[in-house]
C-alpha atoms as a PDB file:
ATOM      1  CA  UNK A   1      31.605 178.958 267.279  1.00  0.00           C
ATOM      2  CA  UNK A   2      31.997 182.256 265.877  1.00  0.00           C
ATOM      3  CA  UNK A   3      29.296 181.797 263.234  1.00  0.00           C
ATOM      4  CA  UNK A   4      27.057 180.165 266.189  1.00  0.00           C
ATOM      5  CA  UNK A   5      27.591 183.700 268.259  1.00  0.00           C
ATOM      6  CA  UNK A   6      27.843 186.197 265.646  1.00  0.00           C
ATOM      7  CA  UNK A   7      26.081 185.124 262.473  1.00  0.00           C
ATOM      8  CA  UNK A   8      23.172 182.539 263.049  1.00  0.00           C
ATOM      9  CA  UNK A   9      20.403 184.489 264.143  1.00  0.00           C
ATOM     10  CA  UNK A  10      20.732 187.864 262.456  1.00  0.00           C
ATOM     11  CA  UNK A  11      20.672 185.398 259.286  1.00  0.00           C
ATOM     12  CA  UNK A  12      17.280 183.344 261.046  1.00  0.00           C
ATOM     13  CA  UNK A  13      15.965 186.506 260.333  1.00  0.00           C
ATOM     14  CA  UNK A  14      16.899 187.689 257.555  1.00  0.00           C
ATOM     15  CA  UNK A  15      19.517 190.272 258.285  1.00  0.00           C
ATOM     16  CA  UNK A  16      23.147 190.563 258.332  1.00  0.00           C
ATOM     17  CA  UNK A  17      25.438 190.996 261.328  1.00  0.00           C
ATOM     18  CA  UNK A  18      25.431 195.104 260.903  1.00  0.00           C
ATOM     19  CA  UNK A  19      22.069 194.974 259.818  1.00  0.00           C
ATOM     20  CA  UNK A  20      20.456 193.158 263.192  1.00  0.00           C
ATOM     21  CA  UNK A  21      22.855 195.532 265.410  1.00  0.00           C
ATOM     22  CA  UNK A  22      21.152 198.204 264.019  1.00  0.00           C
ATOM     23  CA  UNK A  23      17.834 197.051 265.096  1.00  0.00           C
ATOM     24  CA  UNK A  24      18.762 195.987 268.291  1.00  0.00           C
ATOM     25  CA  UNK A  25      20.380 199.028 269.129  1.00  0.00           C
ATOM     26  CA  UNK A  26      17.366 200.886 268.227  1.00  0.00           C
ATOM     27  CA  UNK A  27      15.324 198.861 270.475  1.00  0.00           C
ATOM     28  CA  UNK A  28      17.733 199.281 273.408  1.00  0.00           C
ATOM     29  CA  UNK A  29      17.213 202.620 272.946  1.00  0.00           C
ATOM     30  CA  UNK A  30      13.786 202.684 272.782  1.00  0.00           C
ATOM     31  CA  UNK A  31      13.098 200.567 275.637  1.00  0.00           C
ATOM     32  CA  UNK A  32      16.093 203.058 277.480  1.00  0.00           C
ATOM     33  CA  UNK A  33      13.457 206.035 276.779  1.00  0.00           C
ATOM     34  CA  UNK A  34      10.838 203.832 278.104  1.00  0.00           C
ATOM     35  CA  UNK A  35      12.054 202.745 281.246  1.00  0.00           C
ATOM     36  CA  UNK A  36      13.032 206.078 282.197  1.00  0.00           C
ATOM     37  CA  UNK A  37       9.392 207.212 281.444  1.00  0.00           C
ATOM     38  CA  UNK A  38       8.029 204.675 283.697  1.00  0.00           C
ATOM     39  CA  UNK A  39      10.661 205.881 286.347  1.00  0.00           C
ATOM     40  CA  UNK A  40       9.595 209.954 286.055  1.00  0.00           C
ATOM     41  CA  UNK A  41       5.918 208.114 286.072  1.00  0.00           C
ATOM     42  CA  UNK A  42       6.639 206.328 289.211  1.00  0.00           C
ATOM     43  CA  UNK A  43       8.054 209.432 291.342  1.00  0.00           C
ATOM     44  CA  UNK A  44       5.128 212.044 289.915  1.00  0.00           C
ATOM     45  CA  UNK A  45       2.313 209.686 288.947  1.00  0.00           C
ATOM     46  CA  UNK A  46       0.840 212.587 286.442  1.00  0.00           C
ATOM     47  CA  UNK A  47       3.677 212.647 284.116  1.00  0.00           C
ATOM     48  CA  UNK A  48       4.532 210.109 281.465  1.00  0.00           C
ATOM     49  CA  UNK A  49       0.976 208.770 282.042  1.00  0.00           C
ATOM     50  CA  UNK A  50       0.787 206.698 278.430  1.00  0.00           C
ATOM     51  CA  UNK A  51       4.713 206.888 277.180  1.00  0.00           C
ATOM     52  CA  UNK A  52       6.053 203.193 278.586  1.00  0.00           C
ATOM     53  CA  UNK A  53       3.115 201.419 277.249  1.00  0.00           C
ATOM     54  CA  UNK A  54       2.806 203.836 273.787  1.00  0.00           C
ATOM     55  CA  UNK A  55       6.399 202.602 273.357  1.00  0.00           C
ATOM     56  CA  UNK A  56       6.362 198.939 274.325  1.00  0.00           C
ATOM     57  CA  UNK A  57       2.924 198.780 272.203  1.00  0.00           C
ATOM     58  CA  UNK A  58       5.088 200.860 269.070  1.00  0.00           C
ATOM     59  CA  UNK A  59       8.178 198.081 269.942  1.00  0.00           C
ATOM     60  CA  UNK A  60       5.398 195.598 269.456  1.00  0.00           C
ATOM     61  CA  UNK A  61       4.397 196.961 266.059  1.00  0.00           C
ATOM     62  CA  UNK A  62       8.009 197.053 264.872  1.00  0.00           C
ATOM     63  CA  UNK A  63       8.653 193.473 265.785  1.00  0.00           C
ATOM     64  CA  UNK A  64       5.727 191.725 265.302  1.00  0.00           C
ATOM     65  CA  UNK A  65       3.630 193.056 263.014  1.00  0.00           C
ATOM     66  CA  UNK A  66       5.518 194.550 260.579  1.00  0.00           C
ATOM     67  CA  UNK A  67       8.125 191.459 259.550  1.00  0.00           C
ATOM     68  CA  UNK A  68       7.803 190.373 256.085  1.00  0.00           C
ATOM     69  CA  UNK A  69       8.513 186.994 254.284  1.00  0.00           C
ATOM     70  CA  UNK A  70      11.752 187.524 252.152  1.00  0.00           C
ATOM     71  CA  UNK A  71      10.688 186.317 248.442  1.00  0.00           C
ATOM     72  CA  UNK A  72      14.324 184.310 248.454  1.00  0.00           C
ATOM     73  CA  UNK A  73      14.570 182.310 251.223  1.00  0.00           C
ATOM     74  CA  UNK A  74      10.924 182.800 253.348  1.00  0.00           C
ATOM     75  CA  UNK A  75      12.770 183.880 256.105  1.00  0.00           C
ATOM     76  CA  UNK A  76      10.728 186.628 257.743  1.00  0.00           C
ATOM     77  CA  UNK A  77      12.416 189.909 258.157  1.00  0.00           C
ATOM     78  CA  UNK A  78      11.926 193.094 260.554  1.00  0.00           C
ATOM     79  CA  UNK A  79      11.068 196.466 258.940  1.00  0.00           C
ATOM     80  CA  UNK A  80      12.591 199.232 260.874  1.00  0.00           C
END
């Protein structure tokens, strides 16, 4: 159970426990920034014009488009 919670995905992808709470933290964070962005954007329309979707489309970028196959185990893995 505890490997099922704790250890199975960050491995599916390549990382370790520490490793995959890193990222994930990073992306809370980034998607934090974002949503308060969109919030400023909703109150005064003319501010934060571009910065949700410049971050969701960098998010994108980090996730997506930047993993790499692990020469090892062909796992893919998630630059930061």
């Amino acid at each position: 159970m505890f490997s099922r919670l704790f250890l199975q995905h960050p491995h599916a992808v390549g990382e370790s426990y520490l490793e995959h709470q890193r990222h994930a933290l990073g992306f809370a964070g980034s998607l934090l920034l974002a949503a308060l962005a969109c919030f400023i954007h909703a109150i005064v329309p003319a501010l934060c014009v571009r910065t949700g979707s410049t971050a969701i489309a960098r998010l994108h970028d980090r996730m997506v488009l930047h993993r790499t196959a692990r020469p090892a185990s062909g796992i893919l893995r998630i630059q930061a």
